[in-house]
N, C-alpha and C. Protein backbone atom coordinates (compact mmCIF):
# COMPACT_ATOMS: atom_id res chain seq x y z
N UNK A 1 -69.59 -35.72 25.49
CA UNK A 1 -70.72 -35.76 24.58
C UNK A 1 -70.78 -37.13 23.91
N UNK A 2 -72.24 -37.30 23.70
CA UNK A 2 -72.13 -38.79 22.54
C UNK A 2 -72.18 -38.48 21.02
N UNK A 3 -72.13 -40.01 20.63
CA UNK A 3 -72.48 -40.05 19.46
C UNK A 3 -74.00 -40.27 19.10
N UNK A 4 -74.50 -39.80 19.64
CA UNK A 4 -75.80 -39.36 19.40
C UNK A 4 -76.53 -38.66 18.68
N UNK A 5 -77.23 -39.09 17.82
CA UNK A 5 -77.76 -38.41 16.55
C UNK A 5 -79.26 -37.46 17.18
N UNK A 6 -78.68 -35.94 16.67
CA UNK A 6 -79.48 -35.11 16.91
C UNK A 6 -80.14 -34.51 15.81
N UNK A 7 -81.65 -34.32 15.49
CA UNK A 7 -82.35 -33.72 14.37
C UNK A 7 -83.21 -32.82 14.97
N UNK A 8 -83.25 -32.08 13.89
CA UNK A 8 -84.39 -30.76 14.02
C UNK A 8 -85.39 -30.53 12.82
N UNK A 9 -85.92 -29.67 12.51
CA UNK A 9 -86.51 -29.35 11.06
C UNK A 9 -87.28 -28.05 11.21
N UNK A 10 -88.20 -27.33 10.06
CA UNK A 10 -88.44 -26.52 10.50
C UNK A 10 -89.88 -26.72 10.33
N UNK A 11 -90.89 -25.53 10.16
CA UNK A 11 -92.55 -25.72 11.20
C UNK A 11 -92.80 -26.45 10.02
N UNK A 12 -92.76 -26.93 8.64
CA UNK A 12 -93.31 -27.38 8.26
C UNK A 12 -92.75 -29.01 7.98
N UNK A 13 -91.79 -29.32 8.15
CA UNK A 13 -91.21 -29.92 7.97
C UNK A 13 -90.37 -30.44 6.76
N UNK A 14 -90.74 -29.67 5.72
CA UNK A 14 -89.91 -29.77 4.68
C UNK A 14 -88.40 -29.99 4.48
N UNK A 15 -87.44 -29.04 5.76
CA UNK A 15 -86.38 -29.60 5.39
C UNK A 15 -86.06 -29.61 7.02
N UNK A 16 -84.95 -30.56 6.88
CA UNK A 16 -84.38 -31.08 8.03
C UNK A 16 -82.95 -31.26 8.44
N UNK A 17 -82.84 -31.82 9.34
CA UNK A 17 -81.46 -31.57 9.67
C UNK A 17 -80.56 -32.90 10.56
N UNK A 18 -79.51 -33.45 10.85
CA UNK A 18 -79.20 -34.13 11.67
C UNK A 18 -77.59 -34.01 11.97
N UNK A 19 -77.17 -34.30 13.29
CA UNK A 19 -75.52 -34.27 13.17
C UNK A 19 -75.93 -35.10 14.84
N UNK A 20 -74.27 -35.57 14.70
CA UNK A 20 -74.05 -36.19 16.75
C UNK A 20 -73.55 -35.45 17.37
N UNK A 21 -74.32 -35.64 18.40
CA UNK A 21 -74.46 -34.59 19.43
C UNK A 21 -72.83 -34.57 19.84
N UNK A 22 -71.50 -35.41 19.57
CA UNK A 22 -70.24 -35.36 20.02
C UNK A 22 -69.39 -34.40 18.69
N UNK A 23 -70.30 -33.79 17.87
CA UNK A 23 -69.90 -33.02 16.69
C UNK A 23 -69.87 -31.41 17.18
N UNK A 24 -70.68 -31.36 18.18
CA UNK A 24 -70.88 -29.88 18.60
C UNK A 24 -69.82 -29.21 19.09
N UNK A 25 -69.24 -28.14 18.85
CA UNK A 25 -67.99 -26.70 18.68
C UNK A 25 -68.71 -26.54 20.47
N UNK A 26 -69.60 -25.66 20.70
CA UNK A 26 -70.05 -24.91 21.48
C UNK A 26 -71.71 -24.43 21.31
N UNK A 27 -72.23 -23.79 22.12
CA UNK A 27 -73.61 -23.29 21.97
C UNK A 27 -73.76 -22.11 22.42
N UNK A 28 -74.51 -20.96 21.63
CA UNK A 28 -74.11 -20.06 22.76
C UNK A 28 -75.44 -19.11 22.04
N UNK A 29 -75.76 -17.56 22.83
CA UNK A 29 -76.72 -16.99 22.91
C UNK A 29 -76.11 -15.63 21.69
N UNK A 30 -76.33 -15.29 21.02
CA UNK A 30 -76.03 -14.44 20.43
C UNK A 30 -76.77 -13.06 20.08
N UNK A 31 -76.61 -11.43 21.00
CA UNK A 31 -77.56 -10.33 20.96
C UNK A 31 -77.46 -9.42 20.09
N UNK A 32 -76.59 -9.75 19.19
CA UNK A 32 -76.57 -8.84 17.86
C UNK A 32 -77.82 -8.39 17.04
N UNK A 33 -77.62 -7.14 17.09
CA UNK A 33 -78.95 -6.50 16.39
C UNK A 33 -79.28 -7.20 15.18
N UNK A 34 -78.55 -7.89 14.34
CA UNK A 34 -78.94 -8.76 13.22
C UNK A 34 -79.89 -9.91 13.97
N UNK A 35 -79.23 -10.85 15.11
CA UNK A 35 -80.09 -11.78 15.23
C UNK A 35 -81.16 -11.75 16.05
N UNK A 36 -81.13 -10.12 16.49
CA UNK A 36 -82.74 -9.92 16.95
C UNK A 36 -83.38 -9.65 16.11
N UNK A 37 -83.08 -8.73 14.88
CA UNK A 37 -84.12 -8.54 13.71
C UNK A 37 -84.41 -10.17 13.50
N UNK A 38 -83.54 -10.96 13.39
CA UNK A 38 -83.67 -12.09 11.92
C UNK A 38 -84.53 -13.52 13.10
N UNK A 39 -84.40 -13.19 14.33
CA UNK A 39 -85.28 -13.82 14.99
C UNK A 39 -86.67 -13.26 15.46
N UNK A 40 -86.67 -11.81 15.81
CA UNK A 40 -87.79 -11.07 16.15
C UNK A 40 -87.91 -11.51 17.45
N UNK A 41 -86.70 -11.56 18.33
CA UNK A 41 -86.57 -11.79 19.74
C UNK A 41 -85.33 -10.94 20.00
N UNK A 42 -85.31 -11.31 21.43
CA UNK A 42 -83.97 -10.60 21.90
C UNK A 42 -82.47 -10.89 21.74
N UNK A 43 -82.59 -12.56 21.05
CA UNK A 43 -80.88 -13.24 21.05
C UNK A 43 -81.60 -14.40 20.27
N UNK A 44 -80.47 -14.66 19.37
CA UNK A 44 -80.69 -16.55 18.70
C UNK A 44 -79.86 -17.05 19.46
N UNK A 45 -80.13 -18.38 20.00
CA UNK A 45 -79.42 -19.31 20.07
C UNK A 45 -78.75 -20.42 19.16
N UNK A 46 -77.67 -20.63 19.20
CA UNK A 46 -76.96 -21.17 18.26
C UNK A 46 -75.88 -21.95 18.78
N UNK A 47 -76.26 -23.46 17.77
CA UNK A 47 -75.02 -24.21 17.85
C UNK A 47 -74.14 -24.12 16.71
N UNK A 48 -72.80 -24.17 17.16
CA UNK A 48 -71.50 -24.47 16.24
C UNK A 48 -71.56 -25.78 16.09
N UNK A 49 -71.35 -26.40 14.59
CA UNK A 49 -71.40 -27.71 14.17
C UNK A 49 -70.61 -27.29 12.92
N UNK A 50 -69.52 -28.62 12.78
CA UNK A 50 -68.42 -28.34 11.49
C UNK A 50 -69.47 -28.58 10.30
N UNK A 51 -69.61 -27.46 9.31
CA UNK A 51 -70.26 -28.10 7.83
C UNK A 51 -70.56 -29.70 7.63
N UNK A 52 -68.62 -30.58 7.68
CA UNK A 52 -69.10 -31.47 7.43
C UNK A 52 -69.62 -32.38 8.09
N UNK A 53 -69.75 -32.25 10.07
CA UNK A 53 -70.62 -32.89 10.82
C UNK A 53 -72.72 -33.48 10.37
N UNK A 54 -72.81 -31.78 9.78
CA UNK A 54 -74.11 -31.81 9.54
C UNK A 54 -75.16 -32.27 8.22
N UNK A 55 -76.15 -33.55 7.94
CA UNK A 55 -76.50 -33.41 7.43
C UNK A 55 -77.83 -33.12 7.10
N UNK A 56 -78.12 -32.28 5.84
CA UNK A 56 -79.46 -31.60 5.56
C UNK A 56 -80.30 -32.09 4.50
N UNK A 57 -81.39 -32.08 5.06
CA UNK A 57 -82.31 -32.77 3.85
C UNK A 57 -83.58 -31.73 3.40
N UNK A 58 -83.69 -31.66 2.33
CA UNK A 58 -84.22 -30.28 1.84
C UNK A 58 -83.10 -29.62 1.45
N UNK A 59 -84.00 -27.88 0.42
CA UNK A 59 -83.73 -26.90 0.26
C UNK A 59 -83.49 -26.07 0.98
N UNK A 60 -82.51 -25.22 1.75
CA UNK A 60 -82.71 -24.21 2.11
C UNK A 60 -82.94 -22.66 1.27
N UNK A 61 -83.11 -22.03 1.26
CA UNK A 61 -83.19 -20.43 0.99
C UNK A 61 -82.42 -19.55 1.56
N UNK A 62 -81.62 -18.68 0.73
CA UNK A 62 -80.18 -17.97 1.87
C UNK A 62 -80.70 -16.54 1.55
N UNK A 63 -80.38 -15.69 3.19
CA UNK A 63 -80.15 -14.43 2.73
C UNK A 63 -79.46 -13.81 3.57
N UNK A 64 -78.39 -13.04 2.28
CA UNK A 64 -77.24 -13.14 3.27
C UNK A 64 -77.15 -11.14 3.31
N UNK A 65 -76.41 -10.64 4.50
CA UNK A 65 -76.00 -9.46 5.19
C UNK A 65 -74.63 -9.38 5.21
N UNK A 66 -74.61 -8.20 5.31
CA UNK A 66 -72.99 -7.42 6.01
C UNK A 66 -72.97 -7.45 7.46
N UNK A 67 -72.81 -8.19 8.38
CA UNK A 67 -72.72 -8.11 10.28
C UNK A 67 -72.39 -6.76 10.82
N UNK A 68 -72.85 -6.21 11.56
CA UNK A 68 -72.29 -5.14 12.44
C UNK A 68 -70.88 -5.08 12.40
N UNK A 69 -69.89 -6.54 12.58
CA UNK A 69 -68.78 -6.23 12.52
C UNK A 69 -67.81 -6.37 10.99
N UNK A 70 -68.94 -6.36 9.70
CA UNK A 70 -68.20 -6.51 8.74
C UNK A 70 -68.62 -7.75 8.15
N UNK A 71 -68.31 -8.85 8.70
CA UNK A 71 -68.17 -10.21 8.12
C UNK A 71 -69.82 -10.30 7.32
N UNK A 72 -69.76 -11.63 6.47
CA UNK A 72 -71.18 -11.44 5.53
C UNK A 72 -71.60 -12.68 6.42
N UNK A 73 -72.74 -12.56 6.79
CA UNK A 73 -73.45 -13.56 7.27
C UNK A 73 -75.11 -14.40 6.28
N UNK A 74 -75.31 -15.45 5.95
CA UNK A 74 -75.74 -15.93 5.38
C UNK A 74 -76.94 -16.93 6.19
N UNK A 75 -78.59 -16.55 6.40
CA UNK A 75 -79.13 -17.40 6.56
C UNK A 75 -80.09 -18.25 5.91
N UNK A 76 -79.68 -19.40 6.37
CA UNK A 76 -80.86 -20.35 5.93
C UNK A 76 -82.10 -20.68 6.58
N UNK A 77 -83.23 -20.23 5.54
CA UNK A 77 -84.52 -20.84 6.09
C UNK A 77 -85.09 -21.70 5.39
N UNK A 78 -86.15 -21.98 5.63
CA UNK A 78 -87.40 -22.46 4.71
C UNK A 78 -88.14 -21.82 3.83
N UNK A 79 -88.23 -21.67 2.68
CA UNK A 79 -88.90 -20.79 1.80
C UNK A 79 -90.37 -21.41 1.48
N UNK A 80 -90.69 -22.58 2.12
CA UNK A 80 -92.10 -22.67 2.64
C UNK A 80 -92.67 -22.09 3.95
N UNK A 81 -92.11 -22.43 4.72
CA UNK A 81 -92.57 -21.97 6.12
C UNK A 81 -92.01 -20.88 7.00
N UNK A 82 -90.97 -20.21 6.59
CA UNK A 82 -90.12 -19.27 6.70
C UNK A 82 -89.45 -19.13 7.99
N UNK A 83 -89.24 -20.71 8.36
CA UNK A 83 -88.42 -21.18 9.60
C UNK A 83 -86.82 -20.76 9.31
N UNK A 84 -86.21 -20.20 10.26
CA UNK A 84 -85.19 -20.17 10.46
C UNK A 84 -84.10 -21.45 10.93
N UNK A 85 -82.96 -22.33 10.25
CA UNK A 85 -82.64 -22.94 10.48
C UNK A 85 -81.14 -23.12 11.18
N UNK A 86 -80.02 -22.31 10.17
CA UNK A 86 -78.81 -22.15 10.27
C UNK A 86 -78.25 -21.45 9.83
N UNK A 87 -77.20 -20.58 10.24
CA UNK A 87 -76.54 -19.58 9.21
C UNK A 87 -74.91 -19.80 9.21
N UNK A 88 -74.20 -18.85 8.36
CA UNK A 88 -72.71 -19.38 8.36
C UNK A 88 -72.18 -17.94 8.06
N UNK A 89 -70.99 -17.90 8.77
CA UNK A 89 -70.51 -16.79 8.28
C UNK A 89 -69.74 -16.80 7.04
N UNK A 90 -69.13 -16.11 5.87
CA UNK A 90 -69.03 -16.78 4.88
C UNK A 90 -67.59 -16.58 4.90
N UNK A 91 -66.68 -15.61 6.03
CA UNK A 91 -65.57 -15.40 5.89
C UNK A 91 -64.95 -16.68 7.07
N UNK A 92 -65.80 -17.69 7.25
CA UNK A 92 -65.38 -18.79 8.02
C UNK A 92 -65.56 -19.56 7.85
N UNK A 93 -64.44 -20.62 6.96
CA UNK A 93 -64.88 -21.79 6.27
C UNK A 93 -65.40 -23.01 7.63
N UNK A 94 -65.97 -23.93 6.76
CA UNK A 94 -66.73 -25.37 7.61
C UNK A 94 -67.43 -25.30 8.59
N UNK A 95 -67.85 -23.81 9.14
CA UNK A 95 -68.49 -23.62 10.24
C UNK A 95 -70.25 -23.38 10.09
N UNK A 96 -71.28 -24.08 10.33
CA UNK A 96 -72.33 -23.87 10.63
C UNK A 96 -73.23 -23.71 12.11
N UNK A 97 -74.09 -22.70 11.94
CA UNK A 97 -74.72 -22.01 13.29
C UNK A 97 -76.12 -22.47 12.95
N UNK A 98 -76.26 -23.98 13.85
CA UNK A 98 -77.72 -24.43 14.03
C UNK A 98 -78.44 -23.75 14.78
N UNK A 99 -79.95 -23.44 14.82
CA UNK A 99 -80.85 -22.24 15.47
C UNK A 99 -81.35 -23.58 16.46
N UNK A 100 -81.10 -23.71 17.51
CA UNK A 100 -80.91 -24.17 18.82
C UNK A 100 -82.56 -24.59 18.98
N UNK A 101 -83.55 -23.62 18.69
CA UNK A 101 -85.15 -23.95 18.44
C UNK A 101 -85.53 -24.38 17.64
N UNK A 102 -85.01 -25.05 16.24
CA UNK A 102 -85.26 -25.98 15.34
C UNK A 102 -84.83 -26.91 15.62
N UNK A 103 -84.34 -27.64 16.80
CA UNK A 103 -84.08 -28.96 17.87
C UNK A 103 -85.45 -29.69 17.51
N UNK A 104 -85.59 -30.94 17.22
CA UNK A 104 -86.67 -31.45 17.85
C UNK A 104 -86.82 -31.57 19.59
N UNK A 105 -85.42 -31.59 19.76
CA UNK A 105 -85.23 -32.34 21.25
C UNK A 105 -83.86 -31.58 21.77
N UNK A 106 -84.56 -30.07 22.57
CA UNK A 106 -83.02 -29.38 23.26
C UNK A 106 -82.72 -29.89 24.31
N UNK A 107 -83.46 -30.68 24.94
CA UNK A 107 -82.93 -31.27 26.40
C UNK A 107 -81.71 -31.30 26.73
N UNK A 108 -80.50 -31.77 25.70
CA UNK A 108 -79.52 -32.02 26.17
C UNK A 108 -78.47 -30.79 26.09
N UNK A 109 -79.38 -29.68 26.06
CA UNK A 109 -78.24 -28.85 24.82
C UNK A 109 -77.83 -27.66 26.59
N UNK A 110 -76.72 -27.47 26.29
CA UNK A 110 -75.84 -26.98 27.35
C UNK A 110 -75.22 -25.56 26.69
N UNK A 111 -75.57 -24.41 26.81
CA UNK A 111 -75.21 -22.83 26.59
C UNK A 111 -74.10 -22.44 27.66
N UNK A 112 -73.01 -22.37 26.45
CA UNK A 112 -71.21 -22.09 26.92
C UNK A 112 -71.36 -20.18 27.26
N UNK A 113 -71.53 -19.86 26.16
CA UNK A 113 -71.47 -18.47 26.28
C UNK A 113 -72.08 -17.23 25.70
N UNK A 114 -72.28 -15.61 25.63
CA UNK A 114 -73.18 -15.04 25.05
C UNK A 114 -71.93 -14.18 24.24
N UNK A 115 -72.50 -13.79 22.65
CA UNK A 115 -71.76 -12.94 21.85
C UNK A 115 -72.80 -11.30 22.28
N UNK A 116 -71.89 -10.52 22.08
CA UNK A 116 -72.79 -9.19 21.72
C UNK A 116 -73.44 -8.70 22.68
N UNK A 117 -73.36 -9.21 23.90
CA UNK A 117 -73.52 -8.78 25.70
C UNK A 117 -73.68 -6.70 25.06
N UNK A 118 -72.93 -6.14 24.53
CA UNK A 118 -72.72 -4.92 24.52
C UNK A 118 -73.94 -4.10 23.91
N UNK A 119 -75.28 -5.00 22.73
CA UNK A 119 -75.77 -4.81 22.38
C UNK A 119 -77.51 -5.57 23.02
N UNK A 120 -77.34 -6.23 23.75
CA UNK A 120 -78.40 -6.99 24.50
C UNK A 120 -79.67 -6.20 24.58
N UNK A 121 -81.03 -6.60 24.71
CA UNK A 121 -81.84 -5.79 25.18
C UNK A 121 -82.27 -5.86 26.68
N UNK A 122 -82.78 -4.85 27.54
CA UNK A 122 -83.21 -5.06 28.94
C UNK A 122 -84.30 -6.10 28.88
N UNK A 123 -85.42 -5.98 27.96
CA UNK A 123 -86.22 -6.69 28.50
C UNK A 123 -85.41 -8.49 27.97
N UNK A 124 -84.64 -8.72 27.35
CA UNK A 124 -83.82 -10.08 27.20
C UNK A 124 -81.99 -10.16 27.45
N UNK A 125 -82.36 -10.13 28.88
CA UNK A 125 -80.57 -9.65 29.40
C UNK A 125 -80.06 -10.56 29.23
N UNK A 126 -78.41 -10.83 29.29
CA UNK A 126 -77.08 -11.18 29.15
C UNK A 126 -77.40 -12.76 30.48
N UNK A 127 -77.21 -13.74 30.22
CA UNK A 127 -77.34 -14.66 31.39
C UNK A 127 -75.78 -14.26 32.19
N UNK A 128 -75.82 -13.76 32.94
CA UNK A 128 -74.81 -13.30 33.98
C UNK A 128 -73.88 -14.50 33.94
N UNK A 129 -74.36 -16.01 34.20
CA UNK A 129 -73.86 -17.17 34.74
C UNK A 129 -72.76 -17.65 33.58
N UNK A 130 -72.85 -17.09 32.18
CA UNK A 130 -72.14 -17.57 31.45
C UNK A 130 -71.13 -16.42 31.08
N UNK A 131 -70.13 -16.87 30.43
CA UNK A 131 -68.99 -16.44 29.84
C UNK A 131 -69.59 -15.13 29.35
N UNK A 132 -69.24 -14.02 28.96
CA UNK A 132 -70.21 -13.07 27.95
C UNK A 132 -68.67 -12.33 27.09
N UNK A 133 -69.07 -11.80 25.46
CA UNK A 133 -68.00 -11.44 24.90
C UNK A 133 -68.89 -9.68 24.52
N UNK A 134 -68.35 -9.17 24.78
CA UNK A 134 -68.73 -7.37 24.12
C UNK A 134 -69.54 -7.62 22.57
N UNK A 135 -68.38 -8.42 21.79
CA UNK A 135 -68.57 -8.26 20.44
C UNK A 135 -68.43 -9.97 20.05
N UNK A 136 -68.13 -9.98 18.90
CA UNK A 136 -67.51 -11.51 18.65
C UNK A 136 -66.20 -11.68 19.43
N UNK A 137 -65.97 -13.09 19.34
CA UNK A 137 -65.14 -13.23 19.94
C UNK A 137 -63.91 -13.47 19.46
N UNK A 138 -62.97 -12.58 19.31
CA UNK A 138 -61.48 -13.28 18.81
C UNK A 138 -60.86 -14.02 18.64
N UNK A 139 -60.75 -13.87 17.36
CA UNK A 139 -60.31 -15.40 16.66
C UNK A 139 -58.75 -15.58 16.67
């Protein structure tokens, strides 16, 4: 990966985002019934980026849940445009989950693996080709 500076923002552009693209954990598809409600699709996509890799410009707006498996999950949107940006789990320090479609530019972006395969919907299946975990994945 480079050091390549990657930004996104959300529909209105109010707040924004940037980190290098050699900062990225992993990317992966996630089918948890939370992030189909909180996307209104079948799976979010999401990058892992360390907290302090990423920086944000703007407000975000948090609202945070209990996960299927317990842990509290916390997202950030836009409280103008009600873009979805990033969320964090809160029982996992320095870790942020960029929403992969607030990219200006996904071209480069490469999907390691899927969480929550166990919960998927038919009409938005499991990409066979990648890694897939039942649930989260063990830490």
């Amino acid at each position: 990966m480079s050091e390549e500076k990657k930004t996104g923002s959300c529909l209105c552009g109010d707040i924004s985002y940037s980190f290098n693209e050699s900062s990225v954990i992993s990317a992966s598809h996630c089918h948890c019934t939370d992030c189909q409600r909180s996307t209104g699709s079948g799976k979010a996509t999401i990058i892992m980026v360390p907290e302090e890799a990423l920086e944000i410009k703007g407000e975000l707006k948090f609202y945070t849940v209990t996960g299927t498996d317990g842990s509290h999950i916390s997202r950030g949107f836009c409280e103008k445009c009600g873009s979805p940006l990033l969320s964090l789990i809160e029982e996992v320090e320095g870790l942020r989950l960029v929403k992969a479609g607030s990219l200006d530019d996904s071209s480069w972006l490469k999907i390691d693996s899927n969480f929550w395969s166990s919960s998927a919907r038919h009409w938005s299946p499991v990409d066979e080709t990648l890694h897939s975990f039942t649930k989260n994945p063990e830490t």
